[in-house]
C-alpha atoms as a PDB file:
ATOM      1  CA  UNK A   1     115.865 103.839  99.549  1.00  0.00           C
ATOM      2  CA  UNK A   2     118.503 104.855  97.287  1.00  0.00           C
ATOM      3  CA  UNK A   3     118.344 101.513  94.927  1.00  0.00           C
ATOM      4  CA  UNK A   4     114.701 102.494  94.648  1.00  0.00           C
ATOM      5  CA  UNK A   5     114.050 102.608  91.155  1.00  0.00           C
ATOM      6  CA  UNK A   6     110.970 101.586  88.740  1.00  0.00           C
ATOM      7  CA  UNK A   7     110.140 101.373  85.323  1.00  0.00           C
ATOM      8  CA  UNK A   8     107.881 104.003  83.767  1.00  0.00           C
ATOM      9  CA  UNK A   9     104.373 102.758  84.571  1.00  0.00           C
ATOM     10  CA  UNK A  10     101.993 102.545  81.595  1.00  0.00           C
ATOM     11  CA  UNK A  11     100.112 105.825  81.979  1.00  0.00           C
ATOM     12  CA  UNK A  12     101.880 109.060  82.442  1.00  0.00           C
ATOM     13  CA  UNK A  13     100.448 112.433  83.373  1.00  0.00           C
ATOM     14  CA  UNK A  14      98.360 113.219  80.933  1.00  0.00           C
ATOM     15  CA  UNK A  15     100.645 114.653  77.961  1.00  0.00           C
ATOM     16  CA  UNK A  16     104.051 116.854  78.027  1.00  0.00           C
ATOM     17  CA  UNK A  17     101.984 120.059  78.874  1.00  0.00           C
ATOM     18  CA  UNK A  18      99.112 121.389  81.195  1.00  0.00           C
ATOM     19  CA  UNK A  19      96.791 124.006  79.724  1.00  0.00           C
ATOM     20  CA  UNK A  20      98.724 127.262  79.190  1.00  0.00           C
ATOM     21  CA  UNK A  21     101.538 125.582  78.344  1.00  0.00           C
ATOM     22  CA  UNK A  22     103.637 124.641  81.256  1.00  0.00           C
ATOM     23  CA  UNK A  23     105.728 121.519  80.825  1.00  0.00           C
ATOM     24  CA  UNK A  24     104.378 118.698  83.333  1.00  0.00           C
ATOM     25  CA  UNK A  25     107.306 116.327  84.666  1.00  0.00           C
ATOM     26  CA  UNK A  26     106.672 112.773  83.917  1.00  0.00           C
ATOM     27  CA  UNK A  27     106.424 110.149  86.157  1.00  0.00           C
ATOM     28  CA  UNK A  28     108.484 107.172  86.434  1.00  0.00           C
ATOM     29  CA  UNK A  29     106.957 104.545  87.929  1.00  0.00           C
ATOM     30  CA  UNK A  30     105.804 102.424  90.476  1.00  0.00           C
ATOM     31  CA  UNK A  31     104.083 104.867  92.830  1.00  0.00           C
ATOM     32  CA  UNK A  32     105.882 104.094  95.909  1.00  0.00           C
ATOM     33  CA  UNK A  33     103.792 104.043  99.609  1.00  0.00           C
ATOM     34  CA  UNK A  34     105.358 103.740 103.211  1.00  0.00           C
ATOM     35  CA  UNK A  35     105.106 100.895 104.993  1.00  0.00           C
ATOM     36  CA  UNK A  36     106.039 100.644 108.468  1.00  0.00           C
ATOM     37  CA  UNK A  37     104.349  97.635 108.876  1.00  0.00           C
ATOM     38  CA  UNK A  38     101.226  98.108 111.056  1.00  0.00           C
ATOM     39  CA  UNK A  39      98.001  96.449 109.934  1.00  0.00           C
ATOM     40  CA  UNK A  40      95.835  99.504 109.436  1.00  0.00           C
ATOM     41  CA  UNK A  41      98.573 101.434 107.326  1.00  0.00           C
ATOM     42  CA  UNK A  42      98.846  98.124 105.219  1.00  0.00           C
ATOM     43  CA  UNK A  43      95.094  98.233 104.857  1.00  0.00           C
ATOM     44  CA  UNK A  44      95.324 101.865 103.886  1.00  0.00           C
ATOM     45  CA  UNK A  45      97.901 101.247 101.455  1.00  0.00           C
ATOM     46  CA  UNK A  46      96.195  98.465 100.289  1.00  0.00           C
ATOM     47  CA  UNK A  47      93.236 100.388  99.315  1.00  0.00           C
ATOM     48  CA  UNK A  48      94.588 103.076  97.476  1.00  0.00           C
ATOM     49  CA  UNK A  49      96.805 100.889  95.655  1.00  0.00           C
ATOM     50  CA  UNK A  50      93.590  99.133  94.522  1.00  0.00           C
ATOM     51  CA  UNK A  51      92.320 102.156  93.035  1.00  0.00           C
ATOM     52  CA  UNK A  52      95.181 103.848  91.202  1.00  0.00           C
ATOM     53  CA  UNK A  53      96.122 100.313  90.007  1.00  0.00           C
ATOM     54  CA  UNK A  54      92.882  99.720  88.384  1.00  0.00           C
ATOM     55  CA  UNK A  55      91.366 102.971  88.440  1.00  0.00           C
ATOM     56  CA  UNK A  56      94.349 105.039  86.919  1.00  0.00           C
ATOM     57  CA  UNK A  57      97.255 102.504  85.672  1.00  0.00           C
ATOM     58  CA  UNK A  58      99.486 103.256  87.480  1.00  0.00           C
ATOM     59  CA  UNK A  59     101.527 100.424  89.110  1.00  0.00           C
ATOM     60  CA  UNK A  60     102.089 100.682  92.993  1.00  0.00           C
ATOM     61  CA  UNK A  61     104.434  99.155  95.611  1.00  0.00           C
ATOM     62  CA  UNK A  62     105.049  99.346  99.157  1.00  0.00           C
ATOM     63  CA  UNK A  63     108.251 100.454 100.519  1.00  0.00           C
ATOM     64  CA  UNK A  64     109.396  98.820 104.032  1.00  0.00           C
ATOM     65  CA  UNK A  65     110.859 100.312 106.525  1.00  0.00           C
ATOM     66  CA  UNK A  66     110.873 102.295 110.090  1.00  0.00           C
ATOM     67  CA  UNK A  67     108.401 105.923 109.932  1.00  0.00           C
ATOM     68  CA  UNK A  68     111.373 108.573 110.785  1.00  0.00           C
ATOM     69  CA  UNK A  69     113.469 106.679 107.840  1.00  0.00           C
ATOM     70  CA  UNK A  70     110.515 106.935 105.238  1.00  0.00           C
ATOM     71  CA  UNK A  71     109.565 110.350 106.451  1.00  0.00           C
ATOM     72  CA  UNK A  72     113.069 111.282 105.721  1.00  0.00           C
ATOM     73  CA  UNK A  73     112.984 109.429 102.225  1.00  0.00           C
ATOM     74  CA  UNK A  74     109.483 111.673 101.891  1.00  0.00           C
ATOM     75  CA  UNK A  75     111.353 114.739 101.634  1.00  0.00           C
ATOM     76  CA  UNK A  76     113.978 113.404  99.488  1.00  0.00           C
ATOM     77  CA  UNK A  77     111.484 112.478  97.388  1.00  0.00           C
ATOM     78  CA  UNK A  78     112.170 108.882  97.461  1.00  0.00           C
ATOM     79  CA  UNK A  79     109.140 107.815  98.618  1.00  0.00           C
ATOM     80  CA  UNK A  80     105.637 109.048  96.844  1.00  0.00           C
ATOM     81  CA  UNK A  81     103.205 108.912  99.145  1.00  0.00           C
ATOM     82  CA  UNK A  82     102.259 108.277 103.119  1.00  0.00           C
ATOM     83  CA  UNK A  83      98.970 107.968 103.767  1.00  0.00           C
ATOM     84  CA  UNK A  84      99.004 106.992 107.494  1.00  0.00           C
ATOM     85  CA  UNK A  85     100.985 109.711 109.368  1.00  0.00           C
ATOM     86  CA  UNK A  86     100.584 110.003 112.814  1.00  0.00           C
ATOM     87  CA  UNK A  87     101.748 113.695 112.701  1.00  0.00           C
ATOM     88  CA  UNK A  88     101.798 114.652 116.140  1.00  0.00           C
ATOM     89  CA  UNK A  89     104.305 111.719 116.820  1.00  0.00           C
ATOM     90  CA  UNK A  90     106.819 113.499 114.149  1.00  0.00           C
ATOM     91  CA  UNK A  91     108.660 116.387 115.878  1.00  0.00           C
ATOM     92  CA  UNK A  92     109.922 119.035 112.701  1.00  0.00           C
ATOM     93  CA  UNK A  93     106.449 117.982 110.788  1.00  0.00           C
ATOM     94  CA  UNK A  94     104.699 120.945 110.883  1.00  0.00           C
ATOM     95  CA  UNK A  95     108.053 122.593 110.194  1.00  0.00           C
ATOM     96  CA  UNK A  96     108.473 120.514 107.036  1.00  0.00           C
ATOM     97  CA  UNK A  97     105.192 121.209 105.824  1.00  0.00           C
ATOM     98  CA  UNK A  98     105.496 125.044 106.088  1.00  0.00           C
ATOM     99  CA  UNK A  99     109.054 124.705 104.026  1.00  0.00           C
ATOM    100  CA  UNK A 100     107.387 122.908 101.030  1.00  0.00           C
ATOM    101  CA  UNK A 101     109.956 119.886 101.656  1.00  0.00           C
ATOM    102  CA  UNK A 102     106.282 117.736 101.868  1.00  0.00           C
ATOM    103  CA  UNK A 103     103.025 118.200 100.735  1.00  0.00           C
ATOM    104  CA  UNK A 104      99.736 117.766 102.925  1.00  0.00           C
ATOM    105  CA  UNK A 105      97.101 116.928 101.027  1.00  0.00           C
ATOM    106  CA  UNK A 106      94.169 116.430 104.173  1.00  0.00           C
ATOM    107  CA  UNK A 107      92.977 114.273 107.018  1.00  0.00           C
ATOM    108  CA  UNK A 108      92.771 110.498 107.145  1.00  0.00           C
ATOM    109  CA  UNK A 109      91.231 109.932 110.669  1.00  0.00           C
ATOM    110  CA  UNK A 110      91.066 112.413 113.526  1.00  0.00           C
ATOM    111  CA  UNK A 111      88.797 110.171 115.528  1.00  0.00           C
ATOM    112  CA  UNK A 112      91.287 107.636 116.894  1.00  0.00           C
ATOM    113  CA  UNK A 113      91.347 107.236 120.429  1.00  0.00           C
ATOM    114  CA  UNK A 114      93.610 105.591 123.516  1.00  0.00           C
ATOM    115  CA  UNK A 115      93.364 105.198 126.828  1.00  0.00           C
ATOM    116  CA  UNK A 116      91.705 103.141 129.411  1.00  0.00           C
ATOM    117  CA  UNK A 117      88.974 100.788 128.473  1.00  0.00           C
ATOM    118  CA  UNK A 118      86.476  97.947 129.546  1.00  0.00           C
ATOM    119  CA  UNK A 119      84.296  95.347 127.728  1.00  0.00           C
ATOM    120  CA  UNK A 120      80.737  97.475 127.755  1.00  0.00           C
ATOM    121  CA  UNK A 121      78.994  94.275 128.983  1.00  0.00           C
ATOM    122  CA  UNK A 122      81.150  95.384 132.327  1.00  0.00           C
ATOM    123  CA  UNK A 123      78.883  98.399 132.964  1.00  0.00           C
ATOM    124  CA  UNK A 124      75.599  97.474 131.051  1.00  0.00           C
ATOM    125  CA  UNK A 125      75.478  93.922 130.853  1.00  0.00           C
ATOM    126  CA  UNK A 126      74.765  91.820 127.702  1.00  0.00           C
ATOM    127  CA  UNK A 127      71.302  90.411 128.301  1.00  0.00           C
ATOM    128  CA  UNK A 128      71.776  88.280 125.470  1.00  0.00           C
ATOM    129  CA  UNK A 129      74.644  86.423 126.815  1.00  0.00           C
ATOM    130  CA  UNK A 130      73.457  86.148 130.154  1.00  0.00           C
ATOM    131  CA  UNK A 131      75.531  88.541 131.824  1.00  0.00           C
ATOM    132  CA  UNK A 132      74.483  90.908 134.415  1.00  0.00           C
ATOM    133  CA  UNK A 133      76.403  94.488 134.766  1.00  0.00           C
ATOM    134  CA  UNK A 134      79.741  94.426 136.822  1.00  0.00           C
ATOM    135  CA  UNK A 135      80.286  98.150 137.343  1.00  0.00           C
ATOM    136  CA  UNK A 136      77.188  99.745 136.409  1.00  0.00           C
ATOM    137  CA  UNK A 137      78.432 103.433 137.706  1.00  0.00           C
ATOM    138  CA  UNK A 138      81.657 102.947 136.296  1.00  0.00           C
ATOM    139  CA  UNK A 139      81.868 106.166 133.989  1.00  0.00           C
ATOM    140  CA  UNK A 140      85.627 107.623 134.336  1.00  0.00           C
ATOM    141  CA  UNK A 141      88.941 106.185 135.525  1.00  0.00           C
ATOM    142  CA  UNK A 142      88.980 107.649 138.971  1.00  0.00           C
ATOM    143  CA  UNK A 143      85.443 105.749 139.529  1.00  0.00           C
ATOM    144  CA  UNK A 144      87.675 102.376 139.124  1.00  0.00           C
ATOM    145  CA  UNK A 145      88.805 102.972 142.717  1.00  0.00           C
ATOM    146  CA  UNK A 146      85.163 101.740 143.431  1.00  0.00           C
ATOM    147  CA  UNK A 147      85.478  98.431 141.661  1.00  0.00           C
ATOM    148  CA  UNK A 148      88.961  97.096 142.431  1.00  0.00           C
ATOM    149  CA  UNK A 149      87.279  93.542 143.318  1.00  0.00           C
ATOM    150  CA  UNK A 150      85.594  93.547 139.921  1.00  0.00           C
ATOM    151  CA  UNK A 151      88.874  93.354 138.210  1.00  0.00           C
ATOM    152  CA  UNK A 152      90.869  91.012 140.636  1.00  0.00           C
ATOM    153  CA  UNK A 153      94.037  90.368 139.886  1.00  0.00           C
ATOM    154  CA  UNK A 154      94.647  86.570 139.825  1.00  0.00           C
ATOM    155  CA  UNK A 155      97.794  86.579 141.181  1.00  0.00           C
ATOM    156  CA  UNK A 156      97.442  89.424 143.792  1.00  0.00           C
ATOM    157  CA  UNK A 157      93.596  88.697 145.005  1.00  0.00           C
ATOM    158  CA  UNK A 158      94.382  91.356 147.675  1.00  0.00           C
ATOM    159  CA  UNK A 159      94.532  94.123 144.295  1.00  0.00           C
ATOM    160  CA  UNK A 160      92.623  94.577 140.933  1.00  0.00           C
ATOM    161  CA  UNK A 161      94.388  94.087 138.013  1.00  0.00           C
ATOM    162  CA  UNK A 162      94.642  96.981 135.239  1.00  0.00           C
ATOM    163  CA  UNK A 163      96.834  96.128 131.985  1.00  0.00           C
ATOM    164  CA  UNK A 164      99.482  98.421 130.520  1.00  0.00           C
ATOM    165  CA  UNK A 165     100.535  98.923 127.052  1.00  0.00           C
ATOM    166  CA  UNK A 166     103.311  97.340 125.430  1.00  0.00           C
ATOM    167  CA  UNK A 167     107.194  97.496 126.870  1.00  0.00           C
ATOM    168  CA  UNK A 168     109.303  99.682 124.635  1.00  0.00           C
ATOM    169  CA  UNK A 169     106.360 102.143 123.610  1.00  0.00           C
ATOM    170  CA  UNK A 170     106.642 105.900 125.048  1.00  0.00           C
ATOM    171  CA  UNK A 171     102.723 105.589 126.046  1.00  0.00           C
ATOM    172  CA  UNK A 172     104.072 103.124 128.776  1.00  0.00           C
ATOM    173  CA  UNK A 173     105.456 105.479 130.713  1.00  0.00           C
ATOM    174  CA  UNK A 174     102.067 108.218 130.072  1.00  0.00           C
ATOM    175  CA  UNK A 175     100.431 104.862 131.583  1.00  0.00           C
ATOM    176  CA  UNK A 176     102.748 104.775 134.248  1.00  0.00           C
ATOM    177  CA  UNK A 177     102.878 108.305 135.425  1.00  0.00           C
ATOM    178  CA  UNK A 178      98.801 108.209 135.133  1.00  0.00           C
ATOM    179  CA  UNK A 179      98.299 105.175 137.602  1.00  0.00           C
ATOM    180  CA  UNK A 180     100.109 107.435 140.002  1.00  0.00           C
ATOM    181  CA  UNK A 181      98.108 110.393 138.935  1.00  0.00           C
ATOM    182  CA  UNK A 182      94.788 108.982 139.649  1.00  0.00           C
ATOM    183  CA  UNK A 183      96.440 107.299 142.983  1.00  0.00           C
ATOM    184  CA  UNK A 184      95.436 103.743 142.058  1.00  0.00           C
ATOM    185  CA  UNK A 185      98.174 101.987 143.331  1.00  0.00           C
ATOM    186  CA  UNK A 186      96.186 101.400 146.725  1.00  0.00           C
ATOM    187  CA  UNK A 187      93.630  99.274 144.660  1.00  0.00           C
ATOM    188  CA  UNK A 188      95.615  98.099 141.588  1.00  0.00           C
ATOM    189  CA  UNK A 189      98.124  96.405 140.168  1.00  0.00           C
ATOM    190  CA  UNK A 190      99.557  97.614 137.040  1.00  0.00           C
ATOM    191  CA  UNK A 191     100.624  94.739 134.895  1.00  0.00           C
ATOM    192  CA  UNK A 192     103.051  94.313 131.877  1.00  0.00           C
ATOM    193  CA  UNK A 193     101.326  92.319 129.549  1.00  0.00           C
ATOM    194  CA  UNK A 194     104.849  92.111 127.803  1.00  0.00           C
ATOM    195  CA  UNK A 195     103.758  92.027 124.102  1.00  0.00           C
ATOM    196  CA  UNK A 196     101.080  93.575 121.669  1.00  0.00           C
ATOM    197  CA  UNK A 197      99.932  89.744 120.971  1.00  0.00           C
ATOM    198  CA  UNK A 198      99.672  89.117 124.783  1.00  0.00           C
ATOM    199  CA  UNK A 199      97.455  92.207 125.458  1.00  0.00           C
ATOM    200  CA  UNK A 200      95.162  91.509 122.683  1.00  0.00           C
ATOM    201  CA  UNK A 201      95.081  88.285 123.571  1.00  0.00           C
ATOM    202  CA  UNK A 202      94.192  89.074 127.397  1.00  0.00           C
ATOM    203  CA  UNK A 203      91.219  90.996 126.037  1.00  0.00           C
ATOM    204  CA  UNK A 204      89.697  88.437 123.504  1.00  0.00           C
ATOM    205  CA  UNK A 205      89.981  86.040 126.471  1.00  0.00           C
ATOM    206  CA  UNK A 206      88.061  88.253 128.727  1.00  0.00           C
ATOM    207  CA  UNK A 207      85.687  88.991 126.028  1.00  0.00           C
ATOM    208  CA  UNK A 208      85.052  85.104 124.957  1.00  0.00           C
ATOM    209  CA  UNK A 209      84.092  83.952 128.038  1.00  0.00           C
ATOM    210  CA  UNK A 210      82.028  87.273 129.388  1.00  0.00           C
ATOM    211  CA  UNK A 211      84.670  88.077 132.174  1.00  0.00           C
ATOM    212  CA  UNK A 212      85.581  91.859 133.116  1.00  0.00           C
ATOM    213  CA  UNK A 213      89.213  93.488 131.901  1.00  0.00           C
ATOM    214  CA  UNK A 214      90.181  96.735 132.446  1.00  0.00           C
ATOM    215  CA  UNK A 215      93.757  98.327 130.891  1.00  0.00           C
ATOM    216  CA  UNK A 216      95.116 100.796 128.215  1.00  0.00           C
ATOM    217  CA  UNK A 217      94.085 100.172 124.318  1.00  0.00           C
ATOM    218  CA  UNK A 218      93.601 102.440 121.308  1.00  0.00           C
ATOM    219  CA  UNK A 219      91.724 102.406 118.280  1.00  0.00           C
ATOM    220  CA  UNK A 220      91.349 102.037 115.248  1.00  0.00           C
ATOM    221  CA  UNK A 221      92.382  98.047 115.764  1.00  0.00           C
ATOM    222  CA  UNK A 222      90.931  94.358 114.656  1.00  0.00           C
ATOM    223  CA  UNK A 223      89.647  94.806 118.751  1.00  0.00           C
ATOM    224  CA  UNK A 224      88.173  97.449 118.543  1.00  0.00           C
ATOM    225  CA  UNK A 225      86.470  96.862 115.774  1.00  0.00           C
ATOM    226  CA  UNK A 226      85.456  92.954 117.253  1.00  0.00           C
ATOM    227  CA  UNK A 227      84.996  93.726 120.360  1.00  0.00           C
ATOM    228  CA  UNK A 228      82.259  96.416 121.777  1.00  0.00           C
ATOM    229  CA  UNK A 229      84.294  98.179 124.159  1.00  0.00           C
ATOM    230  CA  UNK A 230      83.840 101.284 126.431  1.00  0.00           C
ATOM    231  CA  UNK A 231      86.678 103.979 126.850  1.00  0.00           C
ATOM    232  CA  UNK A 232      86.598 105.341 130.348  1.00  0.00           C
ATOM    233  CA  UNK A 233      86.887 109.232 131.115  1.00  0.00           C
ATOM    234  CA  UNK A 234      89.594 110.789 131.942  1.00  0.00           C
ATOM    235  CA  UNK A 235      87.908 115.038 131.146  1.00  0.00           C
ATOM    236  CA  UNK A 236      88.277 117.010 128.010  1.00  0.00           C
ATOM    237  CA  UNK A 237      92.422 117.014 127.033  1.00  0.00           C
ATOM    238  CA  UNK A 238      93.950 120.383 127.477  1.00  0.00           C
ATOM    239  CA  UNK A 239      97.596 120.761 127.675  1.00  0.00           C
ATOM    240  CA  UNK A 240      97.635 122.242 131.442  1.00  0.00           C
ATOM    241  CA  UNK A 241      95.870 118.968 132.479  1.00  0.00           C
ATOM    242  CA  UNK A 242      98.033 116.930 130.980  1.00  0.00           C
ATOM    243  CA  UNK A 243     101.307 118.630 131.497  1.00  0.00           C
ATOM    244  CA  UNK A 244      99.987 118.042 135.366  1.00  0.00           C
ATOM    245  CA  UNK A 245     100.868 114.345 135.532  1.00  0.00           C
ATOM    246  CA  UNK A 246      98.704 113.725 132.324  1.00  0.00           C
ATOM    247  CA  UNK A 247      95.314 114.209 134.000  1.00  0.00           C
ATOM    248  CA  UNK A 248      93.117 114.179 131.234  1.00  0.00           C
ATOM    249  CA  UNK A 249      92.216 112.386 128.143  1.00  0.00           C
ATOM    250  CA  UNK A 250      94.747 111.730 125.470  1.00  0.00           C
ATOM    251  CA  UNK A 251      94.793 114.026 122.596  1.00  0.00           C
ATOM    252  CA  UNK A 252      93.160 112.103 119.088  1.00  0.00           C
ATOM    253  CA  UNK A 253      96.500 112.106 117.204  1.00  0.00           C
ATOM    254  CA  UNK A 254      95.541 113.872 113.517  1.00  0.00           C
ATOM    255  CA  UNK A 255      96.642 111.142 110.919  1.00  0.00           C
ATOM    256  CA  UNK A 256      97.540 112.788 107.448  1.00  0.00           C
ATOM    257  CA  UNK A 257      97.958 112.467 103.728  1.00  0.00           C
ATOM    258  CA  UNK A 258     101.451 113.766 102.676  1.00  0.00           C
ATOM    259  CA  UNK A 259     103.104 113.252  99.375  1.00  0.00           C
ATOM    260  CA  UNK A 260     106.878 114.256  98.364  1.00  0.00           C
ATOM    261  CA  UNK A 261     106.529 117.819  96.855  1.00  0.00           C
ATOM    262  CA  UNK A 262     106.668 116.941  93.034  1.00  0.00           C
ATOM    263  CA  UNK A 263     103.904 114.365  92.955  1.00  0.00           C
ATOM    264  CA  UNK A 264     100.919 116.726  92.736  1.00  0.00           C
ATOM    265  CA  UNK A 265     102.758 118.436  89.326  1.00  0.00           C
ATOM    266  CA  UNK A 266     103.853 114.730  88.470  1.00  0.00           C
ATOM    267  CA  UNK A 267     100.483 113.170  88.890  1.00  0.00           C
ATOM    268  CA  UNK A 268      97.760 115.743  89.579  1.00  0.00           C
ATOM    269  CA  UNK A 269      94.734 113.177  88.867  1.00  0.00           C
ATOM    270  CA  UNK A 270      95.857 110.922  91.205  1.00  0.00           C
ATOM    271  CA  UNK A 271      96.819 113.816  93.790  1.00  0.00           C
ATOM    272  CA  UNK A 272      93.472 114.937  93.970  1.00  0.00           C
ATOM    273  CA  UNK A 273      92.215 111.302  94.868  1.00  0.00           C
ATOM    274  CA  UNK A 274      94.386 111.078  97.412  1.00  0.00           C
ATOM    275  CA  UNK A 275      93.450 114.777  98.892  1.00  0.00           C
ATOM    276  CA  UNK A 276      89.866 112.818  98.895  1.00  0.00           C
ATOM    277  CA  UNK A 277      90.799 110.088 100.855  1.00  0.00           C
ATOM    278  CA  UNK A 278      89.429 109.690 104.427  1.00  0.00           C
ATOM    279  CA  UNK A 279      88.058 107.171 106.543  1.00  0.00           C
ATOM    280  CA  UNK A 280      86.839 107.096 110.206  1.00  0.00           C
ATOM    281  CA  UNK A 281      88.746 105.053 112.620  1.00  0.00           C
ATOM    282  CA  UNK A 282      85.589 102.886 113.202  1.00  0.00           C
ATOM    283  CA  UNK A 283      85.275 102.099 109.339  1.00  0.00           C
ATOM    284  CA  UNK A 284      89.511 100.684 110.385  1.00  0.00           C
ATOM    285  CA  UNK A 285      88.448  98.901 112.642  1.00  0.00           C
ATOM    286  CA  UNK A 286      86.067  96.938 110.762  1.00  0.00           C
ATOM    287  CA  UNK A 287      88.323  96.428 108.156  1.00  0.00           C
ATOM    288  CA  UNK A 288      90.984  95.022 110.509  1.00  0.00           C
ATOM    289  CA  UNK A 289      88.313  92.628 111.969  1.00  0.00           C
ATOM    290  CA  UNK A 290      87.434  91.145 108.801  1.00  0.00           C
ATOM    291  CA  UNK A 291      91.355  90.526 108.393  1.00  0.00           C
ATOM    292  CA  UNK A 292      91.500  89.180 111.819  1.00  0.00           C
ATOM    293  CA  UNK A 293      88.159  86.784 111.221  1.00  0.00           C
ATOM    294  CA  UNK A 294      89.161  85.746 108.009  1.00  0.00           C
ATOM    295  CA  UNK A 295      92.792  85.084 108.188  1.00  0.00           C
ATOM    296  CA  UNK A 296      93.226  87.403 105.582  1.00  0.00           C
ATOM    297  CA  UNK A 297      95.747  89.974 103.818  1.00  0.00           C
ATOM    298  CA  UNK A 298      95.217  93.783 103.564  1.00  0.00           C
ATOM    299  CA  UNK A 299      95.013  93.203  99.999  1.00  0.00           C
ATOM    300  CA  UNK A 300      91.832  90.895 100.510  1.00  0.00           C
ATOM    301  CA  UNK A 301      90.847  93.347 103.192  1.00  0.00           C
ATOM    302  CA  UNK A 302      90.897  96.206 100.090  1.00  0.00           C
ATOM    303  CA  UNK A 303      88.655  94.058  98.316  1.00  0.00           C
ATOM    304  CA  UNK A 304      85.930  93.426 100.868  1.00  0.00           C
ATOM    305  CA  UNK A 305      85.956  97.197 101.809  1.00  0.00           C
ATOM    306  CA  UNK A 306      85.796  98.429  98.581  1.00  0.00           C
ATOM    307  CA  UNK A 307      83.420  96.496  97.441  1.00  0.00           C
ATOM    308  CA  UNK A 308      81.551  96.833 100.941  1.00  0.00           C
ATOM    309  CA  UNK A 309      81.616 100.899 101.002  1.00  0.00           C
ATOM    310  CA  UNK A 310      81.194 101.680  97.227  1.00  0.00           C
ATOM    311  CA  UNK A 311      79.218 105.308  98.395  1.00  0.00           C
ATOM    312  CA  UNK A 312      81.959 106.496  99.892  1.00  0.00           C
ATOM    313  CA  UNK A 313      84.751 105.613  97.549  1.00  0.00           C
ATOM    314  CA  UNK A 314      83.245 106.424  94.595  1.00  0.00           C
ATOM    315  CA  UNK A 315      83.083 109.971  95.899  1.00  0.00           C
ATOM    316  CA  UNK A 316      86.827 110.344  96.055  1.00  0.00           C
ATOM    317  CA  UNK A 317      87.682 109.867  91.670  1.00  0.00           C
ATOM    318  CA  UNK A 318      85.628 111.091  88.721  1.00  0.00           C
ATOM    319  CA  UNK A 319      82.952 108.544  87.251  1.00  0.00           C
ATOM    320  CA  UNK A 320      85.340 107.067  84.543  1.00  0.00           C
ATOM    321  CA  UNK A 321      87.645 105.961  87.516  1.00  0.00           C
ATOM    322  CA  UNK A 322      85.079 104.619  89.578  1.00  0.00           C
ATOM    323  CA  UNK A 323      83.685 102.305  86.662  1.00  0.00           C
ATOM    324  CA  UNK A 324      87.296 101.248  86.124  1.00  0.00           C
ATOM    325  CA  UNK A 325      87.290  99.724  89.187  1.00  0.00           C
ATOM    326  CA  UNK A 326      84.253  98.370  89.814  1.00  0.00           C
ATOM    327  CA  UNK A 327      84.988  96.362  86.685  1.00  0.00           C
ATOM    328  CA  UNK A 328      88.172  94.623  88.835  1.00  0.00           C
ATOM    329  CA  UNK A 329      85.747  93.872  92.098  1.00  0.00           C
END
């Protein structure tokens, strides 16, 4: 992160001085985003790029790499801005924020969820396709217990079969420890579905051909947003419950805006967007769909949304801004 440089980008921060007189730094471009490589953060990226590129002129480029090394380039002030951080997953944040090492500038989504899910058509059917309910009392994950020969696993018929996330990811081992938990090793399997491509997979399968599947997901993703699934209940989180073999419902992860600390004296118009920006994890979701449906790139993705969603966007810049981009769609 170092050998990032940039050229000055065509439009600057509005002259040497604010009003009263204070010098304003100038800013060299591109404006430089995190990208740790998941779809919705390229998406995300994608979108605000779109914007300040043809909304404010200012160029933009994403910056590779793995979140604790970009984080770290954040407060260096290598890298400008991160607009999906999972902030509960980053240990000294709040402590970072409180020092003034990184700026907050709001919420992206608070409404994504994980945890154990089903097809819907599993509990209510899907009349349309011919499919009669499976589990029609299935309501939380200790009611599975009732329904073990629902979700047969193929190569234990004696056991259900409930998927768990992907090898190498801490939320394995919450998995784990929750299948004990819930005791629902007498009825199930837990099985490894050994990728992120493989457990997607195992649920469009399912889906396609109207068959039930039951395992751990999370939203906002290109399935969730295809696929009409149901999240079972696990109770309202609270940190006794889930210090207490993680009895409860996982806590919605709060995904923020941050910036490095001189970008909102650097670029104020374009700081204030970015304080504006939010989504909901379902509007994601959609998004990563029409990627998924389309074979296409975040960038196209950008394009569809924003053309798609032009109430809510519009409400995040000033008029002039807006019309600037509209003109690009």
């Amino acid at each position: 992160m170092a050998a990032c440089g940039g050229e000055e980008a065509d439009m600057e921060t509005g002259g040497e001085e604010e009003a009263g007189g204070e010098e304003v730094a100038a800013f060299e471009g591109p404006l430089k985003f995190h990208d740790a490589g998941w779809d919705s953060l390229k998406f995300h990226n994608a979108v605000a790029s779109k914007i300040i590129e043809e909304g404010f002129g200012i160029e933009c480029e994403d910056v590779p790499g793995s979140s604790p090394a970009l984080w770290l380039g954040q407060q260096k002030g290598d890298i400008d801005v991160m607009i999906e951080n999972w902030s509960d997953n980053i240990a000294e944040y709040d402590d970072v924020i409180e020092a003034g090492e990184v700026i907050e500038l709001g919420t992206n989504m608070d409404d994504n969820m994980q945890g154990f899910y089903v097809p819907t058509y599993v509990i209510e059917g899907d009349p349309e396709r011919g499919i009669e309910p499976m589990a029609p009392d299935l309501k939380t994950v200790e009611d599975l217990k009732k329904y073990a020969d629902v979700f047969v696993d193929e190569e234990d018929p004696s056991k259900g079969r409930i998927y768990n996330s992907i090898p190498g990811w801490s939320v394995t081992e919450v998995i784990e420890a929750k299948f004990e938990t819930y005791e629902l090793g007498e009825y199930y399997n837990l099985f490894s579905p050994g990728s992120g491509a493989s457990l997607a997979g195992s649920i469009s399968a399912s889906y396609e051909k109207g068959e039930p599947w039951v395992g751990y997901y999370w939203e906002p993703t290109w399935v969730s947003g295809l696929y009409d699934l149901t999240l079972l209940d696990e109770g309202d989180y609270s940190e006794e419950l889930w210090n207490d073999g993680y009895r409860c419902d996982f806590k919605p992860v709060r995904i923020t805006v941050t910036v490095k600390k001189e970008l909102p004296e650097e670029l104020p118009e374009v700081t204030d967007f970015l304080s504006n920006y939010s989504l909901t994890s379902n509007q994601v979701a959609q998004a990563l769909a029409y990627m998924n449906n389309n074979d296409a790139t975040a960038e196209d993705a950008a394009v569809w949304f924003l053309a798609e969603n032009m109430d809510l966007w519009t409400e995040w810049v000033d008029e002039d801004i807006a019309e600037k981009v509209k003109a690009e769609l």
